[in-house]
Protein backbone atom coordinates (compact mmCIF):
# COMPACT_ATOMS: atom_id res chain seq x y z
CA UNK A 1 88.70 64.50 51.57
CA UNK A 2 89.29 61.03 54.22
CA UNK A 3 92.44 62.69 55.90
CA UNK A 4 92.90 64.01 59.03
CA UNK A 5 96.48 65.65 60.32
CA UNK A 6 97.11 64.82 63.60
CA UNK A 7 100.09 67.05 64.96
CA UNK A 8 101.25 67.16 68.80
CA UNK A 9 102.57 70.18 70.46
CA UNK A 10 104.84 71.63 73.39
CA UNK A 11 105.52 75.41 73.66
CA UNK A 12 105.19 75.69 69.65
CA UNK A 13 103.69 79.02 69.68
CA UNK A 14 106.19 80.65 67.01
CA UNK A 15 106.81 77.74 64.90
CA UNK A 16 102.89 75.89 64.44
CA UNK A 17 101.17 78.83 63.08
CA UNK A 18 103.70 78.30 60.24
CA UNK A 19 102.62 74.74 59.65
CA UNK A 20 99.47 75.38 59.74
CA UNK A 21 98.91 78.25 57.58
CA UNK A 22 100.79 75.75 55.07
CA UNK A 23 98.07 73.35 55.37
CA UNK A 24 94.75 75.57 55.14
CA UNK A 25 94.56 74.20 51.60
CA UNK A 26 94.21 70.77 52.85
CA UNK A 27 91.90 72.21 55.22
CA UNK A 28 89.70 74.01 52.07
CA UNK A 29 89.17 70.26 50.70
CA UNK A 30 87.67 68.90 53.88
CA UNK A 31 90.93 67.80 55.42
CA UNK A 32 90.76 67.65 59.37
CA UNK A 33 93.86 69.12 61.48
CA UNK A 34 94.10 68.19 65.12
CA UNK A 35 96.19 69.92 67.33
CA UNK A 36 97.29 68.19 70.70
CA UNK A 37 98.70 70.05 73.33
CA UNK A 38 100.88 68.55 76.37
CA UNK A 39 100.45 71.28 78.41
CA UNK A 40 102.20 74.39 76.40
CA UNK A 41 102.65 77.35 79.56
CA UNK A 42 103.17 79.82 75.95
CA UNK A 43 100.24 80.39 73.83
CA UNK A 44 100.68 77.58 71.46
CA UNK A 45 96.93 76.72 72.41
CA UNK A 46 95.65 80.01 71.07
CA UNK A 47 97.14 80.29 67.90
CA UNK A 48 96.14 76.82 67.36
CA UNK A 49 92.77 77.38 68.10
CA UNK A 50 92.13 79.60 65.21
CA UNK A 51 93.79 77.36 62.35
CA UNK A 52 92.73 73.91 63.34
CA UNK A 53 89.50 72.17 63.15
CA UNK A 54 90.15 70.64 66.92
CA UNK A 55 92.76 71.36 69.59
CA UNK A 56 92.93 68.84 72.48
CA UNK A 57 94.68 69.23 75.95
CA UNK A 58 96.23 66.12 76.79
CA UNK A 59 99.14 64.59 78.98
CA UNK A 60 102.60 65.20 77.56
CA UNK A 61 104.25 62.63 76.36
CA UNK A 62 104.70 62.14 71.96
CA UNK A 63 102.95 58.99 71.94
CA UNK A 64 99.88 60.02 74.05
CA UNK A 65 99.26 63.85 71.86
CA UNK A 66 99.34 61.45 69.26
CA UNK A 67 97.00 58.92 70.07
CA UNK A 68 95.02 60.78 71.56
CA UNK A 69 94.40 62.88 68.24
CA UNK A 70 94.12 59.93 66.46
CA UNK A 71 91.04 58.66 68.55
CA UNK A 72 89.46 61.88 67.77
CA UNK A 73 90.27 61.91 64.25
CA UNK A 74 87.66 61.54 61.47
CA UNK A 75 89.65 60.75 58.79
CA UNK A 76 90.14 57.24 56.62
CA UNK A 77 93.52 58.29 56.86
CA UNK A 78 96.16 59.64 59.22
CA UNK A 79 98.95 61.56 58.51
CA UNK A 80 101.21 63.00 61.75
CA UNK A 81 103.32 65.76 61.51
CA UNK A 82 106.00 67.58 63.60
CA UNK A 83 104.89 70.67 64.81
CA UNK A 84 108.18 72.63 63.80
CA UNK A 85 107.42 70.82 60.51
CA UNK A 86 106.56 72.77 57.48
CA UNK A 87 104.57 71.40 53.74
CA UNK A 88 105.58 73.66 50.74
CA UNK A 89 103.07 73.52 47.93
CA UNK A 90 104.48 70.26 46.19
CA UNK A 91 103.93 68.57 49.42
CA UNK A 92 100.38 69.90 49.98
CA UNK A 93 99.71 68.97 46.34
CA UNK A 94 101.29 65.17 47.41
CA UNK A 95 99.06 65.36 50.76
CA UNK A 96 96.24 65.81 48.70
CA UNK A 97 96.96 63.12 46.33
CA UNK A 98 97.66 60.62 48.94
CA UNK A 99 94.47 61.41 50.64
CA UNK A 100 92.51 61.05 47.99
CA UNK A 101 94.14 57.84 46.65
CA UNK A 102 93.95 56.10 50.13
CA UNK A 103 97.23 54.45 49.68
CA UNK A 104 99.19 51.96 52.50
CA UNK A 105 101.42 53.58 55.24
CA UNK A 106 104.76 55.60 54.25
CA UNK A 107 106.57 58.90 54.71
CA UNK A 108 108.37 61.49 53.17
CA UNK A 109 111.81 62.61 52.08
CA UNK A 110 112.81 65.20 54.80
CA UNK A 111 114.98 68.43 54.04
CA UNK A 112 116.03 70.37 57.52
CA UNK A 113 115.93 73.74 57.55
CA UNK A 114 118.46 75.79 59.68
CA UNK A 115 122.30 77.24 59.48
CA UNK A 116 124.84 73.88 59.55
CA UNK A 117 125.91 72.98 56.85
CA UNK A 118 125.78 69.16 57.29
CA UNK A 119 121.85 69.48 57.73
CA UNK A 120 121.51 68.36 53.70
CA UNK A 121 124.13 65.54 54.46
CA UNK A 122 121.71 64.51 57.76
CA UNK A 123 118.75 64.61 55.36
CA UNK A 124 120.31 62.26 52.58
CA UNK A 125 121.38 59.60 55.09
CA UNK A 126 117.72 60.02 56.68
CA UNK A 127 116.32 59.69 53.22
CA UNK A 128 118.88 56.55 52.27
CA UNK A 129 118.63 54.98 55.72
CA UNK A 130 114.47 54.97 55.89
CA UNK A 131 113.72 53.72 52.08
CA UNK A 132 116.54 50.58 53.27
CA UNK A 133 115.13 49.59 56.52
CA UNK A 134 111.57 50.80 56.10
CA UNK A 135 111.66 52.71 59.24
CA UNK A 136 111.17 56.32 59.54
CA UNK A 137 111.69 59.09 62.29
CA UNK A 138 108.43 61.38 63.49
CA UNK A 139 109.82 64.30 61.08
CA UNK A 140 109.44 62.76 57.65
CA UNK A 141 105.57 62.68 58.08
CA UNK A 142 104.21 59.53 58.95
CA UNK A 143 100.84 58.59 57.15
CA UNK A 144 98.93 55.42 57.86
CA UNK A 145 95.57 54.42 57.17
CA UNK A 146 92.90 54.21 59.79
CA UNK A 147 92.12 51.26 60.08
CA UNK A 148 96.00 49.57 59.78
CA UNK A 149 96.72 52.13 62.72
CA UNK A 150 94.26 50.64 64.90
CA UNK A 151 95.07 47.33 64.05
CA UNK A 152 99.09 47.90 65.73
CA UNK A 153 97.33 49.10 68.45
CA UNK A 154 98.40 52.33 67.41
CA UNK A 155 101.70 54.37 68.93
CA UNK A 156 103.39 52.46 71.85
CA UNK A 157 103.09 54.47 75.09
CA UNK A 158 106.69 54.76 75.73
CA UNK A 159 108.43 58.26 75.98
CA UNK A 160 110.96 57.93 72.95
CA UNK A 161 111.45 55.78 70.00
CA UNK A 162 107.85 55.47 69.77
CA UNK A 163 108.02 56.55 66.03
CA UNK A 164 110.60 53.79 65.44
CA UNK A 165 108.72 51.25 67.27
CA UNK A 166 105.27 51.53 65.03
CA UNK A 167 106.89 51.57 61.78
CA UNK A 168 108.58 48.16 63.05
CA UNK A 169 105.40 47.10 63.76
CA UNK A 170 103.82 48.99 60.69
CA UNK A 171 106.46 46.33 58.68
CA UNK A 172 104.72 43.12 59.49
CA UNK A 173 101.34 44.33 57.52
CA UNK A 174 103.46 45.52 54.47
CA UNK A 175 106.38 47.47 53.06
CA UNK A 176 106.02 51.17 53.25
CA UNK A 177 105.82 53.90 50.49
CA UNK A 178 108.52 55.75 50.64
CA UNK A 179 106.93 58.84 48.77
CA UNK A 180 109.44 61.15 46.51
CA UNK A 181 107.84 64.38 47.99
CA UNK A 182 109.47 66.78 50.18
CA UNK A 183 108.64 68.17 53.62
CA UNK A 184 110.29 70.30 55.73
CA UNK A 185 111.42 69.83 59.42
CA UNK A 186 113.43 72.16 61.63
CA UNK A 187 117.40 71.60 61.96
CA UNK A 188 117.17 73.35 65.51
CA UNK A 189 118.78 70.78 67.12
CA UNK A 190 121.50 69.96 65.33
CA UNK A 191 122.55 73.99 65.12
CA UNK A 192 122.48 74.49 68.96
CA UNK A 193 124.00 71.08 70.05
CA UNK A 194 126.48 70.57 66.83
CA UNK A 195 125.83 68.39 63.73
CA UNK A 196 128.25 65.84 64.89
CA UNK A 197 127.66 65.32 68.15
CA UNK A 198 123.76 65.19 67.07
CA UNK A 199 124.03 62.22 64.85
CA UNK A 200 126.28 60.62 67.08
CA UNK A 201 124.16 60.68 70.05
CA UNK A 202 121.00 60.13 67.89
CA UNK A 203 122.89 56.92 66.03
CA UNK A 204 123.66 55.55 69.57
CA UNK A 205 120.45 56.10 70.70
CA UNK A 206 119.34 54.36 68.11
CA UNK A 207 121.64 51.18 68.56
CA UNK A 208 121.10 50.93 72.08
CA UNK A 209 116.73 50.75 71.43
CA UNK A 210 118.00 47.52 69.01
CA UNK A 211 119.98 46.41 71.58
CA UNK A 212 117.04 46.22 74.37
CA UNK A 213 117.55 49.44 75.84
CA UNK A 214 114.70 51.00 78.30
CA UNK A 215 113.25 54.37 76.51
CA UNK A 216 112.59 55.98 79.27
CA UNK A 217 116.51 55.79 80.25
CA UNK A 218 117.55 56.81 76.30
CA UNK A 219 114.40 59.82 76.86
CA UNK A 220 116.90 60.85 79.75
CA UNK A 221 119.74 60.67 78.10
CA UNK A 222 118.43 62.21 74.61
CA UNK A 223 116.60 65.06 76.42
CA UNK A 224 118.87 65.45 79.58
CA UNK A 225 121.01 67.02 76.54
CA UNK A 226 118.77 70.45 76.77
């Protein structure tokens, strides 16, 4: 199999051993996973180290994990996943396909997991708003082939709306596949801060990155939230 899984990780200990027992399939078939760590003080290393093929200590920061993974990777094709993210069998099955196919760059429909009960609202409009604009947020699974992430110089090194930014650039070398197959991310956020106020600070997070906003001021004000 030509993929390789690239997944970064902060303090994940509870939730990555989840994702990654759903991907030992992928795994059987030759698929690589990387793990890269920003520094995790739990032991997110350790239970990493047993269920991926490579685990990589690197600066924190999205963008660098995930470049740095990628510059490890093996693979003819990438596909980066959220480490609270999870792959049920029809997605592993899709994974596998995609892999083997070595298709252009897309994503996945998204379904959140967690208690409010606007999560499979926030899901639909993620679903609606991605297959529109052709842009897609780090938790719907991002897959790219090697050599087209190379050639946008891979993820920008800025501290949010990194995801955003490649799939922009991603755009200019041809319309993404917005693939029918389900993965799942967690709703975390949206149950401990409040569905509404979520999407409304996400939506105007957004808007101001259109509008010429500096990322590292909306990474303040996104993570200054916690």
């Amino acid at each position: 199999m030509r993929l390789s899984i690239v997944i970064p990780a902060l303090e994940e200990e509870s939730a990555l051993p989840l994702l990654l027992g759903d991907l030992q399939p992928l795994r059987a078939r030759g698929a690589e996973i990387i793990v890269a760590d920003g520094g995790s003080n739990d032991g997110t290393v350790a239970v990493a180290g047993t269920l991926a093929d490579l685990v990589l200590q690197v600066p924190r920061g999205r963008a660098l994990q995930l470049n740095a993974g990628a510059a490890r990777a093996c693979g003819e094709l990438l596909l980066f996943l959220h480490a609270d993210s999870r792959v049920p069998p029809p997605g592993v099955a899709a994974i596998a396909a995609l892999a083997d196919a070595a298709p252009r760059w897309g994503f996945f429909r998204v379904r959140l997991r967690g208690a409010s009960r606007w999560l499979g609202v926030v899901a639909r409009c993620m679903a609606w708003r991605s297959r529109l604009s052709g842009i897609a947020t780090g938790d719907q699974g991002l897959f790219v082939p090697r050599a087209l992430f190379a050639a946008v110089g891979g993820y920008p090194a800025q501290p949010l709306m990194e995801d955003i930014e490649i799939c922009r650039r991603l755009r200019r070398h041809g319309a993404p596949l917005a693939h029918a197959a389900t993965i799942e991310s967690s709703g975390r956020r949206w149950d401990r801060d409040g569905a509404l106020a979520t999407i409304l600070l996400m939506w105007w997070l957004r808007l101001c990155y259109f509008l010429g906003a500096d990322p590292a001021a909306l990474h303040e004000a996104y993570y200054g939230q916690r």
